[in-house]
Protein backbone atom coordinates (compact mmCIF):
# COMPACT_ATOMS: atom_id res chain seq x y z
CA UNK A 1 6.59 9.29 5.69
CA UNK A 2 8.39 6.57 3.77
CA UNK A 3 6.60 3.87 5.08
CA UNK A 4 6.62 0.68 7.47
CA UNK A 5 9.93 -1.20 7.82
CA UNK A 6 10.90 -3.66 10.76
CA UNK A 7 13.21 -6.40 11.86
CA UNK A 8 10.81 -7.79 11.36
CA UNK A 9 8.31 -5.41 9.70
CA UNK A 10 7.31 -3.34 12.91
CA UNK A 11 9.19 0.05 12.83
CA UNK A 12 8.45 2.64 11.23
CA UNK A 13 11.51 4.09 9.56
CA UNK A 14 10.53 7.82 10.02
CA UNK A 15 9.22 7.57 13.58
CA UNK A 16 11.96 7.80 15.83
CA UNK A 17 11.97 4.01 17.52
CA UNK A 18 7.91 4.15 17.90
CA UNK A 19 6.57 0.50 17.19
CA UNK A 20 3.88 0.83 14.25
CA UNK A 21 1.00 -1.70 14.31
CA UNK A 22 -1.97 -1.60 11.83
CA UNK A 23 -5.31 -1.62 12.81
CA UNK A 24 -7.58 -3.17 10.31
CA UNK A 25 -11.37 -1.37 10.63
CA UNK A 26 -14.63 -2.36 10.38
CA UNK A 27 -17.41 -0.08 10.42
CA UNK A 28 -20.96 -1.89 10.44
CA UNK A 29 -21.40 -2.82 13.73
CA UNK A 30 -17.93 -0.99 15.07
CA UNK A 31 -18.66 2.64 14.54
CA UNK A 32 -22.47 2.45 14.74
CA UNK A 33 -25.08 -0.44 14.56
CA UNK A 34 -25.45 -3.03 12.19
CA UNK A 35 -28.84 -2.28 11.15
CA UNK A 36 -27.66 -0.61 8.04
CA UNK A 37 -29.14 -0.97 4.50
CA UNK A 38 -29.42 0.51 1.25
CA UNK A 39 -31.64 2.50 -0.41
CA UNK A 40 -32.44 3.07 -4.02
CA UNK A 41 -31.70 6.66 -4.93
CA UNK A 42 -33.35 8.45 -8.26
CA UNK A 43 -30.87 11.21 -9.71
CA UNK A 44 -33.79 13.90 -9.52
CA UNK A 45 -34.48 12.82 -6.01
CA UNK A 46 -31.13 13.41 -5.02
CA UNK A 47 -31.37 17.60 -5.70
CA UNK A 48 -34.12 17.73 -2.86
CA UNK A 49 -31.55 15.41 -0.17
CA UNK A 50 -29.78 17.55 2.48
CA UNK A 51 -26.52 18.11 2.91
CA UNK A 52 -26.04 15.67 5.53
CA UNK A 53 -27.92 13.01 3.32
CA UNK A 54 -25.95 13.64 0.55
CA UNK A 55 -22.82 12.68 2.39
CA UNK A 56 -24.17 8.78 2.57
CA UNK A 57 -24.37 8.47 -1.23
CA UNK A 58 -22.46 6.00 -2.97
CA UNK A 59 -19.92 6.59 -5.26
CA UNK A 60 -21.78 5.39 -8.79
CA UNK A 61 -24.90 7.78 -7.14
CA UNK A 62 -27.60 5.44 -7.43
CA UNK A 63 -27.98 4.49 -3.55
CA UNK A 64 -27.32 5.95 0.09
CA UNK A 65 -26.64 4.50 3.27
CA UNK A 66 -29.02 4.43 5.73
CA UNK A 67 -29.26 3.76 9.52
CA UNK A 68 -31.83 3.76 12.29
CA UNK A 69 -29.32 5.23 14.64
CA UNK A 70 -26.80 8.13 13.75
CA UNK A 71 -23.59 6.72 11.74
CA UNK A 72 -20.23 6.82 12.84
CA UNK A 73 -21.62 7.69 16.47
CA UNK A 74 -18.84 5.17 17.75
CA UNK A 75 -16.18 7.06 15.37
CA UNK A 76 -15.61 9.53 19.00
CA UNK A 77 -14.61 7.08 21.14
CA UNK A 78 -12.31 5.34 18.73
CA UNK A 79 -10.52 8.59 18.34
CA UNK A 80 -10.26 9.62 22.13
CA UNK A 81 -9.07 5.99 22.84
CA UNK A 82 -6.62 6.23 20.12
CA UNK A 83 -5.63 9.79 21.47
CA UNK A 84 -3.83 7.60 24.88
CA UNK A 85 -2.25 5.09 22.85
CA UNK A 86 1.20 5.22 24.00
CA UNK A 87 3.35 7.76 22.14
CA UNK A 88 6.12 5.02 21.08
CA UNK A 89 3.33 2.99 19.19
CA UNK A 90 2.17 4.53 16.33
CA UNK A 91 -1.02 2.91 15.29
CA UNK A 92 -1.90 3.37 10.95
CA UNK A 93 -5.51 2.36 10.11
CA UNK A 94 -6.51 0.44 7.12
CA UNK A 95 -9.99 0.49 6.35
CA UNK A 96 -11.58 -3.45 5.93
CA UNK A 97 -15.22 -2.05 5.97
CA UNK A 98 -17.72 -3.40 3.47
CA UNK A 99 -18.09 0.09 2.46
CA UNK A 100 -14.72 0.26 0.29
CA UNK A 101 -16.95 -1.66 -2.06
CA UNK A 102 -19.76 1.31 -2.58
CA UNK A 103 -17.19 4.68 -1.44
CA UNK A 104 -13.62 5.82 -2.43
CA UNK A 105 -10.69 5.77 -0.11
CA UNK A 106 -10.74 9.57 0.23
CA UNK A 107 -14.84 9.38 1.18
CA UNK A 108 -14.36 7.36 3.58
CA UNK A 109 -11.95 8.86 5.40
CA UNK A 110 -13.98 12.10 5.44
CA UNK A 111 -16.24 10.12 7.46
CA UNK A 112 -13.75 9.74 10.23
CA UNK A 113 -12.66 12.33 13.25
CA UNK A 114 -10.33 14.55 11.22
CA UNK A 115 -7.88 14.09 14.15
CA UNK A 116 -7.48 10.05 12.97
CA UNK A 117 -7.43 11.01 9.35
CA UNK A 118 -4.06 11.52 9.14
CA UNK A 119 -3.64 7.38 10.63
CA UNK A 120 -5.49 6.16 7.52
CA UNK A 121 -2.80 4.31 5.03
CA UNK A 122 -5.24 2.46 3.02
CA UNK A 123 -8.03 -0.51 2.35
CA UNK A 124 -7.58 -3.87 2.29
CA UNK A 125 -8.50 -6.06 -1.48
CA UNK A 126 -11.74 -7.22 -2.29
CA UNK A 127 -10.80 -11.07 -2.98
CA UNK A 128 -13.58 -13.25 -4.63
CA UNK A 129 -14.87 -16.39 -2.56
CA UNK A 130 -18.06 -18.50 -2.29
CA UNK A 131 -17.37 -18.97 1.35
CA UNK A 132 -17.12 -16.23 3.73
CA UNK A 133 -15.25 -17.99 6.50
CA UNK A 134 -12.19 -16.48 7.17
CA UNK A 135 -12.37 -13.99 3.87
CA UNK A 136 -11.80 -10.89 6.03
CA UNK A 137 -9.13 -11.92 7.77
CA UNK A 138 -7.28 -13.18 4.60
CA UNK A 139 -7.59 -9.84 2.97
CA UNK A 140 -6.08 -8.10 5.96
CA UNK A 141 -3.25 -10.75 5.45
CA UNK A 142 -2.78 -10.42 1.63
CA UNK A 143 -3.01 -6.21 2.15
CA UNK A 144 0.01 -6.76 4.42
CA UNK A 145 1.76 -9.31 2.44
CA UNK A 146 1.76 -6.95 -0.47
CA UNK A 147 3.69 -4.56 1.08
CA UNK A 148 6.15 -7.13 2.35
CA UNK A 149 4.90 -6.89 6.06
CA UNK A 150 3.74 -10.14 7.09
CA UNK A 151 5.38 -9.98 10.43
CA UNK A 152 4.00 -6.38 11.37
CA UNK A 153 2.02 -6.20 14.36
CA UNK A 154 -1.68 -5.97 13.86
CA UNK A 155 -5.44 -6.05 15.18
CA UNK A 156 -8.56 -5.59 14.05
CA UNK A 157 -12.24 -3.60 15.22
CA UNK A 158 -14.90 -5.81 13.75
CA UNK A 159 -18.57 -7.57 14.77
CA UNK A 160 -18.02 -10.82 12.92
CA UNK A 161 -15.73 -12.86 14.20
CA UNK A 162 -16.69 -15.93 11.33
CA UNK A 163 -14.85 -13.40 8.80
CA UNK A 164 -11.42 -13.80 10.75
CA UNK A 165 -11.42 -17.63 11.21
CA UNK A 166 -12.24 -20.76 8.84
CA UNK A 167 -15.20 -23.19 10.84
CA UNK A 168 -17.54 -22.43 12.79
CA UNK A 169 -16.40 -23.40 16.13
CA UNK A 170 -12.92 -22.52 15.59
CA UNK A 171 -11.99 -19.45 18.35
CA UNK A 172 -11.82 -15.94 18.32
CA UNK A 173 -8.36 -15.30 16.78
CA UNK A 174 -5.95 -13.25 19.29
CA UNK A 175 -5.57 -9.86 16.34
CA UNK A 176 -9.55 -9.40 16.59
CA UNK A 177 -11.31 -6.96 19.17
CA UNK A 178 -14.87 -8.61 18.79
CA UNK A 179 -17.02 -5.50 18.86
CA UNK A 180 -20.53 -7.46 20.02
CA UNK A 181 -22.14 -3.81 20.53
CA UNK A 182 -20.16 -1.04 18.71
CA UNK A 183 -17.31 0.39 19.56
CA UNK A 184 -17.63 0.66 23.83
CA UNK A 185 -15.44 0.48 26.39
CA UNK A 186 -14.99 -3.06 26.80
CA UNK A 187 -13.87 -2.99 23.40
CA UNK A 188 -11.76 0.09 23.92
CA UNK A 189 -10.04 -1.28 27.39
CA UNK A 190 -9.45 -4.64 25.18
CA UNK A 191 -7.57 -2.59 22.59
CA UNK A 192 -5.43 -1.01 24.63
CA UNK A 193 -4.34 -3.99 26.73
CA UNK A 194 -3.71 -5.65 23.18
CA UNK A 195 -2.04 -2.44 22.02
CA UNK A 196 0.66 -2.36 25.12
CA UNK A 197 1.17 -6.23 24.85
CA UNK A 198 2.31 -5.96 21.37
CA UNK A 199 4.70 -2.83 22.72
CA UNK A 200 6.04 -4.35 25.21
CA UNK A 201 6.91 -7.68 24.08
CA UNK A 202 9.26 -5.90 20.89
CA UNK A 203 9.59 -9.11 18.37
CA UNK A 204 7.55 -11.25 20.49
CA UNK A 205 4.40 -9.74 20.05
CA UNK A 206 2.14 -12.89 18.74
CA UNK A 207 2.80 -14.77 21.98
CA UNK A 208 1.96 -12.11 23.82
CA UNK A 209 -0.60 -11.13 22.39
CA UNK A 210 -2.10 -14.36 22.60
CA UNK A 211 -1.36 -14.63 26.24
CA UNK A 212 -3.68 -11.31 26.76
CA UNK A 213 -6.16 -12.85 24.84
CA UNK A 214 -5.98 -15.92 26.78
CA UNK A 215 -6.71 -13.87 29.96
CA UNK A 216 -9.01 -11.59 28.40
CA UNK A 217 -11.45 -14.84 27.44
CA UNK A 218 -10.99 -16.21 30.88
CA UNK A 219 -12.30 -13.08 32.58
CA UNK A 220 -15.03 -12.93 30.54
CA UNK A 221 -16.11 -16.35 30.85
């Protein structure tokens, strides 16, 4: 592929008219629980570590990932939901976990359903700031910016909203599926209204995307 190209930033010059949107995701809280920490790891420990342990090690080798619950045990359902995405929209993931800061690109994506793998384009910057507010979402905007595709259609899996919007009361911004308890199917029905808004409305796609999430925060309400 030769990349993402639009009037307006949203076709994808290789795809034969299918809309592309990017899907910025999370993975704490979105692809399994939250509850997950770090652990010290000593280099001699690490010989006696399974396999399957030894897949949650960071990159330097001096920690692992740990979880209560099983990891990526939401990572299913994301693929099966992406599997009835509409075959004119053709959805590219970039990865905005906190985990790009302790694994590689190509490690994560391992991690993922190898039938998604071949959706992953990249992660978004690590930008420095004393305030959190609003730092995710800005480094989903300057990964798209770089690349010249401001206007592209996008959304977002994550479980804090405060990363996607400056103040504390401000709302839930339209691009974010607010995953309160992983990955479910709330989230996933969300998603795909969101995803067939954006398709439908060609170059309008921000009001109606808003307009679904309008209706969306109604119903739940």
């Amino acid at each position: 592929r030769r990349g993402i190209f639009c009037r307006g930033c949203a076709r994808d010059d290789d795809s034969e008219g299918r809309w592309a949107v990017i899907l910025f995701l999370d993975f704490d809280g979105v692809l399994h629980s939250a509850d997950v920490y770090i652990r010290d790891v000593h280099p001699r420990g690490a010989l006696y570590l399974s396999e399957e342990d030894r897949r949650w090690i960071t990159d330097d080798g001096k920690q692992m990932v740990r979880c209560p619950d099983s990891l990526f045990v939401a990572a299913e359902r994301l693929a099966l939901t992406l599997d009835t995405v509409r075959v004119d929209v053709d959805i590219r993931i970039v990865i905005s976990s906190s985990w790009r800061m302790l694994f590689s690109l190509r490690r994560m994506v391992e991690l993922l359903p190898a039938r998604i793998v071949h959706r992953v384009v990249g992660m978004t910057p690590v930008l420095d700031a004393s305030n959190p507010n609003g730092m995710r979402r800005l480094e989903c905007e300057t990964w798209l910016n770089m690349r010249g595709m401001a206007c592209c259609p996008w959304l977002a899996l994550d479980d804090m909203p405060e990363l996607f919007f400056a103040g504390r009361y401000a709302p839930v911004p339209p691009n974010l599926v607010w995953c309160k308890d992983m990955f479910g199917e709330i989230e996933a029905a969300e998603f795909l209204q969101k995803i067939n808004a954006i398709q439908a409305a060609g170059d309008d796609w921000q009001a109606a995307l808003a307009a679904v999430h309008e209706r969306l925060s109604r119903d739940k309400s």
